[in-house]
Protein backbone atom coordinates (compact mmCIF):
# COMPACT_ATOMS: atom_id res chain seq x y z
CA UNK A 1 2.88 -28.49 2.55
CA UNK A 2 3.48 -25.51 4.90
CA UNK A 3 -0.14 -23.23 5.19
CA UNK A 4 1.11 -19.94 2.66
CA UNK A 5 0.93 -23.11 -0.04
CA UNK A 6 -1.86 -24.35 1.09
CA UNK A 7 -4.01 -21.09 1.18
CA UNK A 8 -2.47 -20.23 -2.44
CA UNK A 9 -3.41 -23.77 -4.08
CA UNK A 10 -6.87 -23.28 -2.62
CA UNK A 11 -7.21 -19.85 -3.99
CA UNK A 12 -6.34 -21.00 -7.22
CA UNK A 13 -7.88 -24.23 -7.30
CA UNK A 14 -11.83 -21.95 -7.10
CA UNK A 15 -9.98 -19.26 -10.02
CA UNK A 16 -9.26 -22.27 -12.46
CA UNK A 17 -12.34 -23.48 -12.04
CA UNK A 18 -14.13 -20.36 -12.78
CA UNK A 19 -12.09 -20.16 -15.98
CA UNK A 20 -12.71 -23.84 -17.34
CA UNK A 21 -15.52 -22.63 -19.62
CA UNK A 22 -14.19 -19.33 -20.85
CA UNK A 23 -10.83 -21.20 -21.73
CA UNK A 24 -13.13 -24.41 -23.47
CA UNK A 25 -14.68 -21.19 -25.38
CA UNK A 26 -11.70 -20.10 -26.02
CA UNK A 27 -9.91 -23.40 -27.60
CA UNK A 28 -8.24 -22.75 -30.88
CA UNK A 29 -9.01 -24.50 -33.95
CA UNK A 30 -12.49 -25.28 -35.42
CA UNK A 31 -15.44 -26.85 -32.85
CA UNK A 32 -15.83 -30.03 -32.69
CA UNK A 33 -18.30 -31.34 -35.67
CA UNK A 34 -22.22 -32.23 -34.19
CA UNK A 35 -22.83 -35.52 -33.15
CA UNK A 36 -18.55 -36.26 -32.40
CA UNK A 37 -16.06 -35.70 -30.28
CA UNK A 38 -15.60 -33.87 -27.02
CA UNK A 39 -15.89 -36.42 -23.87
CA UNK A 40 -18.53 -38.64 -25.22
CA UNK A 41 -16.59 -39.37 -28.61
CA UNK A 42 -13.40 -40.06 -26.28
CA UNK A 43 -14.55 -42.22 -23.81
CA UNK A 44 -17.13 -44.49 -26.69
CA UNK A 45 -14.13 -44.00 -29.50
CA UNK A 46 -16.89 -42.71 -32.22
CA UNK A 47 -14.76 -40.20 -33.75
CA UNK A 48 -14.92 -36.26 -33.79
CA UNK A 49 -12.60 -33.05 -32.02
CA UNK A 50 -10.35 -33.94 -29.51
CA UNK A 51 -9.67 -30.79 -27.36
CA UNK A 52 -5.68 -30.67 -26.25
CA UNK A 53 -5.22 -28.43 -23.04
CA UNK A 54 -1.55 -26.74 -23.47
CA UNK A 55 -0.37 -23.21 -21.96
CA UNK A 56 0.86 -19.80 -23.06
CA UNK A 57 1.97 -19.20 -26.82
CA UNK A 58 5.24 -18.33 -25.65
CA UNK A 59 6.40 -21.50 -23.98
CA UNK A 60 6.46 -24.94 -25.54
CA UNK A 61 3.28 -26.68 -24.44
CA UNK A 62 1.10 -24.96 -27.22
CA UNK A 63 4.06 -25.59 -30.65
CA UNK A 64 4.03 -28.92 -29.10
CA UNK A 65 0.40 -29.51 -28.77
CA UNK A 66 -0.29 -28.21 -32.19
CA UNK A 67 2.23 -30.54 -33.38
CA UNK A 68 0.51 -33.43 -31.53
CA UNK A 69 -2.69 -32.20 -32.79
CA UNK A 70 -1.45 -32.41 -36.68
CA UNK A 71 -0.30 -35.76 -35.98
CA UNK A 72 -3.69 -37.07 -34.29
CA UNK A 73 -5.03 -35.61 -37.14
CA UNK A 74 -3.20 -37.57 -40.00
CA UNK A 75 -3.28 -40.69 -37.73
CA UNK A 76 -5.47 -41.22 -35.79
CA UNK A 77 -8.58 -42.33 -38.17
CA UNK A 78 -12.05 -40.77 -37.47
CA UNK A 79 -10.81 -37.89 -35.00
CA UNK A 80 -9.62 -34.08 -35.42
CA UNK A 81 -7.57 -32.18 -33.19
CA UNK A 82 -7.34 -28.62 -31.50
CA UNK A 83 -5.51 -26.70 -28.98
CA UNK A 84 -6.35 -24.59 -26.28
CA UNK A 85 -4.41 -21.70 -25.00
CA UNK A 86 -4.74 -21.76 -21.42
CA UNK A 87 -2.92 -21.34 -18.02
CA UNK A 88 -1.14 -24.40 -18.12
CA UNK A 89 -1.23 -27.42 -15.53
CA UNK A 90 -3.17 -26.90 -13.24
CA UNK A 91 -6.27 -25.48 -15.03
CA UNK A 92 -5.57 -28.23 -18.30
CA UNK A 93 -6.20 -30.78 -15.09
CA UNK A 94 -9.47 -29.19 -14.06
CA UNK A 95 -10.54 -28.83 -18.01
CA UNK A 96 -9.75 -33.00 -18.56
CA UNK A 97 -12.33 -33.15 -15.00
CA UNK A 98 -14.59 -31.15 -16.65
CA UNK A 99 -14.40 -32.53 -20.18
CA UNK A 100 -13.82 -29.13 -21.71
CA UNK A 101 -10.34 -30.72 -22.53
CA UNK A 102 -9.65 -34.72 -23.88
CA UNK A 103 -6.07 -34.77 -23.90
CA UNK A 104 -3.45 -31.91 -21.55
CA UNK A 105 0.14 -31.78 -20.91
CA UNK A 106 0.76 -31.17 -16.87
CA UNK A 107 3.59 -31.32 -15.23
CA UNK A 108 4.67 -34.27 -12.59
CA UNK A 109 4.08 -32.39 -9.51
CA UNK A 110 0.35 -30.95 -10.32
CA UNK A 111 -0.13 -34.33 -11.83
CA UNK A 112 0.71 -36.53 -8.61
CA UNK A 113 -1.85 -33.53 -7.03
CA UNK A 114 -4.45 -34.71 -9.09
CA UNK A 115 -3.85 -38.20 -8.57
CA UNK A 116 -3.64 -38.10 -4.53
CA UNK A 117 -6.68 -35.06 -3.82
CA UNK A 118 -3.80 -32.90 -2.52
CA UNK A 119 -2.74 -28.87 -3.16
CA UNK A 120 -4.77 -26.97 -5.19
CA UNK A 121 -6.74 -30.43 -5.81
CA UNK A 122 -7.41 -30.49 -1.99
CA UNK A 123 -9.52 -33.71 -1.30
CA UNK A 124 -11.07 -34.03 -4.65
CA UNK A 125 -8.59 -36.24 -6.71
CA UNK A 126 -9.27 -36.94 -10.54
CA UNK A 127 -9.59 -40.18 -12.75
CA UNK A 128 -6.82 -39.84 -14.91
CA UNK A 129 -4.38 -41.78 -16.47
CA UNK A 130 -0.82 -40.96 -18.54
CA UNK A 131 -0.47 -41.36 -22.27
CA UNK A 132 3.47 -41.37 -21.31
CA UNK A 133 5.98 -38.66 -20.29
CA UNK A 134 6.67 -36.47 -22.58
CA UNK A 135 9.69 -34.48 -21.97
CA UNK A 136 11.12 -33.20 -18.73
CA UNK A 137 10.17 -29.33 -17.60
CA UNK A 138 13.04 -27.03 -16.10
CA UNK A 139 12.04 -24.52 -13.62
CA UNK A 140 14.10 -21.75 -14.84
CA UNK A 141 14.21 -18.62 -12.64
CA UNK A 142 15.40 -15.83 -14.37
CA UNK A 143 16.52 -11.95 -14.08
CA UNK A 144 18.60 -9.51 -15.56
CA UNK A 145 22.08 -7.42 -14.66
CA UNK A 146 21.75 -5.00 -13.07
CA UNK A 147 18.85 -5.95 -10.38
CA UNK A 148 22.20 -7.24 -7.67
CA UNK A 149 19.96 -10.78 -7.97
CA UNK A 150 22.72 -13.71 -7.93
CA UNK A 151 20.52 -16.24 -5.75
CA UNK A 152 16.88 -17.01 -5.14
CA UNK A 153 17.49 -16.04 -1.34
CA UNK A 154 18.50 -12.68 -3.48
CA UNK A 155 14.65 -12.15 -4.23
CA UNK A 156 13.91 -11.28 -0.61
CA UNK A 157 12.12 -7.68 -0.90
CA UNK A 158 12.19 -7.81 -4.94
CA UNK A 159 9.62 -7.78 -7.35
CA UNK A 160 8.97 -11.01 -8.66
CA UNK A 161 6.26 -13.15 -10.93
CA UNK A 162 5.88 -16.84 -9.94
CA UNK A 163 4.29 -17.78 -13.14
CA UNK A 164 0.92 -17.16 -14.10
CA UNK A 165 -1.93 -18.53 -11.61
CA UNK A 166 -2.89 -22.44 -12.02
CA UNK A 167 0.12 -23.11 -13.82
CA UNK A 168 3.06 -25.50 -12.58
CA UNK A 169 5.20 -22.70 -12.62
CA UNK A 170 3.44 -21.25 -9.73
CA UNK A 171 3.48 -24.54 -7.75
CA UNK A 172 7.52 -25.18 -8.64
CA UNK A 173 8.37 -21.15 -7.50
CA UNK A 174 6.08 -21.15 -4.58
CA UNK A 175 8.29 -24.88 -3.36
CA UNK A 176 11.59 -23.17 -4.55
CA UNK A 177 10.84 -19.82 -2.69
CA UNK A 178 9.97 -21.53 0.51
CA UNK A 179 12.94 -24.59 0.03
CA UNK A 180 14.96 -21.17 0.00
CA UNK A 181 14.01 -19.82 3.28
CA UNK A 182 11.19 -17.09 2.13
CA UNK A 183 7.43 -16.42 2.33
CA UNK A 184 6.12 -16.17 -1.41
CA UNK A 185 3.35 -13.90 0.25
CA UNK A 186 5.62 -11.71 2.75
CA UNK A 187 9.46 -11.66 1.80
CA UNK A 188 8.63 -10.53 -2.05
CA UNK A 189 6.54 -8.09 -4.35
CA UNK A 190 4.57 -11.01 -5.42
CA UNK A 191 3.44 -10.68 -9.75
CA UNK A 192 1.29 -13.76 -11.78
CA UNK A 193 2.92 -13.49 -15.22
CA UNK A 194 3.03 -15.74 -17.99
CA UNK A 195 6.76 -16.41 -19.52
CA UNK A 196 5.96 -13.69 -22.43
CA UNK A 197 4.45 -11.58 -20.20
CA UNK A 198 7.37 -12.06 -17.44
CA UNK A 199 10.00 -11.29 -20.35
CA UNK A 200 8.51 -7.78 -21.00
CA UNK A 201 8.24 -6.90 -17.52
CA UNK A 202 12.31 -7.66 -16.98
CA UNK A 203 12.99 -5.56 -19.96
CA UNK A 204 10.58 -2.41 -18.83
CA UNK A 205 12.35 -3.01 -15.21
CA UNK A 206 8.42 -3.44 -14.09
CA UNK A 207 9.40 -6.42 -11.93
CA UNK A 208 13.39 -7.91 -11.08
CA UNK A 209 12.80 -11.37 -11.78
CA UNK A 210 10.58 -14.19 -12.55
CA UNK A 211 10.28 -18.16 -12.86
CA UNK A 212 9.38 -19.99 -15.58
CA UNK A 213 9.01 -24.08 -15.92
CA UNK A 214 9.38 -25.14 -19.28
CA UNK A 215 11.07 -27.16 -21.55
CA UNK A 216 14.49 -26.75 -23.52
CA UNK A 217 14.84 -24.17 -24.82
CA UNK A 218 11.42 -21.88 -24.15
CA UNK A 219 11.26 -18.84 -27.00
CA UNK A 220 10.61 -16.37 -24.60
CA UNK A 221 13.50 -16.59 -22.84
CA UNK A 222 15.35 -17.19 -26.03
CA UNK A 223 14.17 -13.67 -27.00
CA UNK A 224 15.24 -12.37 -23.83
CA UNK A 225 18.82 -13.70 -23.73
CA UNK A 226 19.48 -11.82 -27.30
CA UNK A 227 19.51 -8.90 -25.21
CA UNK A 228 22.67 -9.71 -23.73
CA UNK A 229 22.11 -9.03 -20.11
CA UNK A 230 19.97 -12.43 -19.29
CA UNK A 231 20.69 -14.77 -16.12
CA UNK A 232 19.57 -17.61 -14.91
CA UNK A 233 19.76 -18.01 -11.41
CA UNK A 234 21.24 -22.35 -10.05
CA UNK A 235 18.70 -23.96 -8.04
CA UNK A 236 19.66 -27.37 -7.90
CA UNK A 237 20.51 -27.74 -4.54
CA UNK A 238 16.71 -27.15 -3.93
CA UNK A 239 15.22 -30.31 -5.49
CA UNK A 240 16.63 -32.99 -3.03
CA UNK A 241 14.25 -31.02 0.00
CA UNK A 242 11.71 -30.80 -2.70
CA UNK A 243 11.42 -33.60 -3.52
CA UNK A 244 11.51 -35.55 0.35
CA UNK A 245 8.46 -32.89 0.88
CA UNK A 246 6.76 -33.21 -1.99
CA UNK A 247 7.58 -36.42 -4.17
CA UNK A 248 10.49 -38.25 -5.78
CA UNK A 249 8.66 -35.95 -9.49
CA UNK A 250 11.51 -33.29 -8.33
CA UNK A 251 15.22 -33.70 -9.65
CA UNK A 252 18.27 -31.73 -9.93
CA UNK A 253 19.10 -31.34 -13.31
CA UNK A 254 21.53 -29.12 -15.50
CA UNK A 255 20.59 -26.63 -18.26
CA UNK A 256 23.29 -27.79 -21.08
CA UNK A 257 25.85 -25.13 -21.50
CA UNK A 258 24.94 -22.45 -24.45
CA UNK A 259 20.84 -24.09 -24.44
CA UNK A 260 20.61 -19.54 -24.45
CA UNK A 261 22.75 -17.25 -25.93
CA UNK A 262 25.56 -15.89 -23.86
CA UNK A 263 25.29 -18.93 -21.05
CA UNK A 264 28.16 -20.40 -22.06
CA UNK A 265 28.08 -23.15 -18.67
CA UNK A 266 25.84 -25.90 -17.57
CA UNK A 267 23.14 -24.43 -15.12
CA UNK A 268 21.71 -26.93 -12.23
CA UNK A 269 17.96 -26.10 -11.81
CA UNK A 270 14.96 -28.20 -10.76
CA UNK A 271 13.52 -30.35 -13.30
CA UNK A 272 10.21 -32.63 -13.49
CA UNK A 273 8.30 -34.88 -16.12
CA UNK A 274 5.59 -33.53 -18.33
CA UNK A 275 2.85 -35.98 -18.82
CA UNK A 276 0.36 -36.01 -21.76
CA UNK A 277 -2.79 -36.65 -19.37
CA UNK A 278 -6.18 -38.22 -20.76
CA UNK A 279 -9.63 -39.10 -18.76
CA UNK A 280 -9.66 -42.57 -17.31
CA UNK A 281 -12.84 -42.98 -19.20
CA UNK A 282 -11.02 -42.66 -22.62
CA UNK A 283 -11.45 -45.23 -25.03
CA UNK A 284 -9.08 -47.88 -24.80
CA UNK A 285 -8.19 -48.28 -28.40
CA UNK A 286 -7.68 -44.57 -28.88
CA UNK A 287 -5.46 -44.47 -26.26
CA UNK A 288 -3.20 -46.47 -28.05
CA UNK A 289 -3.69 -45.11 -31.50
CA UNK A 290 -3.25 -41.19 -30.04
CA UNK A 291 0.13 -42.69 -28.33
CA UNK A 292 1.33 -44.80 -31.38
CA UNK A 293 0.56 -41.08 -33.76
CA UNK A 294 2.94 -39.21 -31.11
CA UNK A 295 5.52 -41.89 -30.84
CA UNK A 296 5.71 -42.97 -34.05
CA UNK A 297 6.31 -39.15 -35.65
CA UNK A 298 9.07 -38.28 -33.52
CA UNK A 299 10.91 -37.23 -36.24
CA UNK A 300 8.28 -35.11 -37.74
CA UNK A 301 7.38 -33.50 -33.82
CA UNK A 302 11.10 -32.57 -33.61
CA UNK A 303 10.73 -30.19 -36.62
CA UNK A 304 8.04 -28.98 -34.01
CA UNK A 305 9.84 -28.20 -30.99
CA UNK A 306 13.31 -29.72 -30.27
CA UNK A 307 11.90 -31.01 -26.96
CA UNK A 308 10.64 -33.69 -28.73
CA UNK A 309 13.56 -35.30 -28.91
CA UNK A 310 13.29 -36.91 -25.49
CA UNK A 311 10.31 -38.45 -26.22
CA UNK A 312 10.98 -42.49 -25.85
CA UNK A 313 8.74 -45.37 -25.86
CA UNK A 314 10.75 -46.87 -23.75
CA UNK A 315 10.81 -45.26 -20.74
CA UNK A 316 7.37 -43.28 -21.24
CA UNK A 317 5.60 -45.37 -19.22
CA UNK A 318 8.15 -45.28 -16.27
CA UNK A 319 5.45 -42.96 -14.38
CA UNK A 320 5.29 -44.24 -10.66
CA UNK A 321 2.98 -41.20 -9.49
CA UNK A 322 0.02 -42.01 -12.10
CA UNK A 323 -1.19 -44.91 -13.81
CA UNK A 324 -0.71 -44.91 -17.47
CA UNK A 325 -3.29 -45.22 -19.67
CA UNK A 326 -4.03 -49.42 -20.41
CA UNK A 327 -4.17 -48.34 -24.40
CA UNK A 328 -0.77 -46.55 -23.96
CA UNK A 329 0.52 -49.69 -22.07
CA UNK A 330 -0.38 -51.63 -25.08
CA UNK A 331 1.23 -49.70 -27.31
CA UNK A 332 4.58 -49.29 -25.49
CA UNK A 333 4.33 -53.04 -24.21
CA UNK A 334 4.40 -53.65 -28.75
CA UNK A 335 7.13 -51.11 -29.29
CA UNK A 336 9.38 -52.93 -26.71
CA UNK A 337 9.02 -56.24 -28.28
């Protein structure tokens, strides 16, 4: 990873942790009852609160997780579940290490991170395992007319948010900036905005883009395209480098033609798996029954968020970068019987 990554992951690798608590105190939903859940009712399978670690309101981690959470709840016997708001990825990660969090969605890159000690996880790896992926994340970078920004080589001396800090967003735009030729610290007017927070900022004309990894299709950006004047910006041909640097996590997919109002053709962007992460130390029989709740309500999840309609037992275990979960092994070993 060249050194301006390096210094950035570092940076906020010490930030997330800082934050950890203040998000745990922050989790939404009820506490978890005395005597249950949190860590110890996870890993001993007792019962109680299990804490899921999702992102912004305006993206699709948090509808998703509180759809997750309302099937845990209905299925799963003996447990509750909550979300937290929080920064996404990379901080959800540090909250399963510090058992603030039982259950997070992360994206493939921060994930393998985790898993190897590496980026902002710099020689202090984690014991986790995958409940399956989830749905794939596009890394969609995004401006307005007007701002004369057609490429991301176009950002050079522009205003721009990378996401907000510990989230993959902020690794995938940091890759994508340098993959494109520029220094994320030097060539642009760097910003740290959430999507909802990077969608105001390109209407006021405070900044002239931003990136956003998500799934299909994010509300924020489905706000922003009723204005009429929203563009995403093609970065496929960035995910074959990314991925020989980084890890085979990276591929070129499209954006399906009309996903937004107004984009009426297929966009190729960068696109990774989002994995439903759990400690190691979980419970092996409620790794299967959280897994079994999720991928046995499909149906009911799609009402949730359309993204998940890619969830499939089949291939959800297909996760060479992290182990998955024995429980969740189990349970996709049955449905593929």
């Amino acid at each position: 990873m060249p050194s301006t990554s390096k210094k950035v992951r570092r940076s906020r690798l010490a930030a997330a942790a800082i934050l950890a608590p203040a998000l745990f105190l922050g989790a939404c939903g009820s506490p978890a009852p005395e005597g249950g859940g949190g860590g110890g009712g996870a890993e001993s399978g007792e019962g109680g609160t299990l804490s899921i670690a999702t992102g912004g309101t305006g993206g699709v981690y948090y509808p998703l997780g509180g759809g997750f959470a309302t099937v845990i709840r209905e299925n799963v016997e003996g447990y509750d579940a909550t979300v937290q708001e929080t920064n996404a990825s990379v901080d959800n990660m540090l909250l399963i290490k510090s058992g603030a969090a039982q259950l997070a969605f992360s994206v493939g890159d921060v994930v393998a991170d985790a898993v190897e000690g590496t980026g902002d996880f710099e020689g202090d790896p984690l014991d986790i395992c995958s409940l399956g992926n989830i749905y794939n994340n596009f890394l969609q970078p995004v401006t307005v007319e007007g701002t004369g920004i057609q490429s991301v080589e176009d950002m050079k001396g522009k205003v721009v948010s990378v996401g907000a800090p510990g989230s993959a967003t902020e690794v995938g735009a940091i890759r994508t900036l340098e993959a494109a030729g520029l220094d994320p610290e030097k060539d642009i007017d760097r910003r740290q905005l959430g999507v909802a927070e990077t969608v105001a900022a390109l209407r006021d004309g405070t900044i002239d883009a931003g990136f956003w990894s998500g799934g299909l299709p994010t509300g924020a950006l489905i706000d922003l395209a009723a204005d009429g004047d929203m563009v995403i910006l093609p970065i496929g041909e960035y995910a074959a480098p990314m991925a020989e640097e980084y890890g085979k996590y990276y591929v070129e997919q499209e954006i399906p033609a009309n996903t937004y109002e107004g984009q009426t053709e297929p966009i190729p962007v960068v696109a990774s798996p989002n994995i439903l992460v759990a400690s190691a130390a979980m419970d092996e029989q409620l790794q299967q029954n959280i897994t079994a709740a999720i991928f046995d309500n499909k149906e009911q999840l799609i009402q949730v968020h359309p993204a998940a309609e890619e969830l499939d037992a089949a291939t959800a275990g297909d996760v060479p970068f992290v182990e998955t979960c024995p429980g969740s092994q189990t349970y996709f070993d049955q449905a593929g019987s």
